[in-house]
Protein backbone atom coordinates (compact mmCIF):
# COMPACT_ATOMS: atom_id res chain seq x y z
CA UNK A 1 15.20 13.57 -0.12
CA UNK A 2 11.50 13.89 -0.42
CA UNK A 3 8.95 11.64 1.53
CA UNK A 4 5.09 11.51 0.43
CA UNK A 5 2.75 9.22 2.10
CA UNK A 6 -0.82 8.04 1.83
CA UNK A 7 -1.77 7.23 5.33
CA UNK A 8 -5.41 5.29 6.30
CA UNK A 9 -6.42 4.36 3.18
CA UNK A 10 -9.79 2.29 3.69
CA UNK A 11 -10.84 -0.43 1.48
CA UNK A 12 -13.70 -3.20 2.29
CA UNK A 13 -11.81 -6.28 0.57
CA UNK A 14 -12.03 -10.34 0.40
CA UNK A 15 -8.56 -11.12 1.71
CA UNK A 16 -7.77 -14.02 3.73
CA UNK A 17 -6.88 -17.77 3.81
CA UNK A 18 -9.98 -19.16 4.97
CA UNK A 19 -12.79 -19.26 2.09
CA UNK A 20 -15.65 -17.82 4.52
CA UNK A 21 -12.78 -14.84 4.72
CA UNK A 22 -12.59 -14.79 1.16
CA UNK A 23 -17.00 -14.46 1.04
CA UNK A 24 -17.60 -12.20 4.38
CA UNK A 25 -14.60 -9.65 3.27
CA UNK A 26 -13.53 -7.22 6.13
CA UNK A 27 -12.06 -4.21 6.63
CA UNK A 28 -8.12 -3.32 5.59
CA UNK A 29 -6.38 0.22 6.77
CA UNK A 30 -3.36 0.57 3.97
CA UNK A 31 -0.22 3.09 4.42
CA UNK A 32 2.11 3.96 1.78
CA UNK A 33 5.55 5.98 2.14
CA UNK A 34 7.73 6.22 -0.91
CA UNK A 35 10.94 8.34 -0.59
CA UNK A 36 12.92 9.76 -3.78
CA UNK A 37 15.57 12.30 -4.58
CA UNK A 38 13.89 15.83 -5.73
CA UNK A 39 15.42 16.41 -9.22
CA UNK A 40 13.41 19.67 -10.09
CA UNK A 41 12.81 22.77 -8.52
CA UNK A 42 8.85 22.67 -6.60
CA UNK A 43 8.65 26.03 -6.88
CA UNK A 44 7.67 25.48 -10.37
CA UNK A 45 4.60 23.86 -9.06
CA UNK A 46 4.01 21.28 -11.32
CA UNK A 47 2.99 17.42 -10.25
CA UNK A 48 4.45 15.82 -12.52
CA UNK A 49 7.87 16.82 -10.22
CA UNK A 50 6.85 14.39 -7.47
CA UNK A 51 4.79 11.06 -6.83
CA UNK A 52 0.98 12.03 -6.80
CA UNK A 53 -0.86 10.10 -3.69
CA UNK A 54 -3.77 10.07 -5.86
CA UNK A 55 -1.51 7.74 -7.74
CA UNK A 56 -0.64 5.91 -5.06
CA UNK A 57 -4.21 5.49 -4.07
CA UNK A 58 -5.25 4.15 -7.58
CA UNK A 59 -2.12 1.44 -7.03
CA UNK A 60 -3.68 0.75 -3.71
CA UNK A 61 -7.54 0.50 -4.65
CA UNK A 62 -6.08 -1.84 -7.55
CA UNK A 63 -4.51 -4.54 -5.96
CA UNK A 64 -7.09 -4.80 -3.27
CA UNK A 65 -9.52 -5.27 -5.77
CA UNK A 66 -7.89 -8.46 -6.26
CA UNK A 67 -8.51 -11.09 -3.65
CA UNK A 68 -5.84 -12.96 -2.26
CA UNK A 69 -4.92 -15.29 0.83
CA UNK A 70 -2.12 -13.20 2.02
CA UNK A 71 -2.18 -9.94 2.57
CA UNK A 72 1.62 -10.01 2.34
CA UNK A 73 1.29 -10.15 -1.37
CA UNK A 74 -1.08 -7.77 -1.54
CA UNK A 75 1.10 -5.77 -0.31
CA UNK A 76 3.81 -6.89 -2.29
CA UNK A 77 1.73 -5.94 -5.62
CA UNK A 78 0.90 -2.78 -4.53
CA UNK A 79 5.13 -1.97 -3.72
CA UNK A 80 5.34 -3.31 -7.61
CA UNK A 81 3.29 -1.12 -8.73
CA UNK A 82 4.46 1.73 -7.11
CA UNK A 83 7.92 0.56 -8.39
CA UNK A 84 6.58 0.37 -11.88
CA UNK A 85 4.82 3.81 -11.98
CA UNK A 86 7.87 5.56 -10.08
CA UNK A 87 11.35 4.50 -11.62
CA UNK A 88 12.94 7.51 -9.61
CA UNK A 89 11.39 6.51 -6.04
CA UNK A 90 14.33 4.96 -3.85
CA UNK A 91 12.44 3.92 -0.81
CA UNK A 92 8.56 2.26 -0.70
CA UNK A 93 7.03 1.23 2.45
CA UNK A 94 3.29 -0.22 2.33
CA UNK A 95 1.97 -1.19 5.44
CA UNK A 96 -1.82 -3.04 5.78
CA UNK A 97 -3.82 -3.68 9.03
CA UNK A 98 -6.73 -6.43 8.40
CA UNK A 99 -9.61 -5.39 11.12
CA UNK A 100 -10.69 -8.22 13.46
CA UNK A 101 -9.04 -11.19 11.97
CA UNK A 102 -10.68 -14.69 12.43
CA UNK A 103 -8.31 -15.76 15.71
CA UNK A 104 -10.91 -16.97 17.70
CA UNK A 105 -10.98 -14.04 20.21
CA UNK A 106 -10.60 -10.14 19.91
CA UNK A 107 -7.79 -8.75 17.91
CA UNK A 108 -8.07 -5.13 16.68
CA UNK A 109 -6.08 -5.60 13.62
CA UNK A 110 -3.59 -7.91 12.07
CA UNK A 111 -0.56 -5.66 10.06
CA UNK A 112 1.61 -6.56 7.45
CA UNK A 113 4.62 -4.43 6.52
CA UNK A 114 6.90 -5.12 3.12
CA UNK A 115 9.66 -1.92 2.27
CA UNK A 116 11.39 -1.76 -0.79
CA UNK A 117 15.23 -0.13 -1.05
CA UNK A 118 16.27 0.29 -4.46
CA UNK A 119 20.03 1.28 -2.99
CA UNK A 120 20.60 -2.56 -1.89
């Protein structure tokens, strides 16, 4: 088994329920772990042998682009497209923290988590 993982990814996005969420935008933290069964040899050096994180960022910097209320489905789009790019990957975990969400007093972060098992 081989595990890559993009971890801290920062976007500046326009995620949330509320509309003033939706206009002010805020800060979101995303990790990504994928998991897959090595079917070549990485001494041969080549990328095209694993999942490139600068893949995984693109997938990332994608669906954040794309405003939403919940950052569940962001989330959700971004394990699609992972899923889409990376028939062999077995295991996808995407993970997003939403900095100082509207709750009427101080909260550091708000975190959604959504995995993906192909196995099940």
């Amino acid at each position: 088994m081989v595990k890559v993982a993009l971890q801290g990814a920062e976007f500046f996005a326009y995620h949330g329920f509320y509309p003033e969420e939706q206009l002010l935008g805020t800060r979101f933290v995303v990790d990504i772990e994928v998991v897959f069964d090595s079917v070549a040899d990485f001494n041969d050096d080549k990328i095209a042998n694993t999942v490139n994180y600068e893949e995984l960022y693109q997938i990332a910097k994608t669906e954040m682009q794309h405003t939403r209320k919940l950052i569940e489905t962001v989330a959700q789009g971004i394990i699609d497209g992972i899923a889409a790019k990376y028939a062999y990957v077995q295991v996808a975990s995407v993970t997003i923290k939403k900095a100082h969400p509207p709750l009427g007093g101080t909260v550091q972060n708000s975190v959604v988590s959504i995995s993906f098992n192909k196995k099940k």
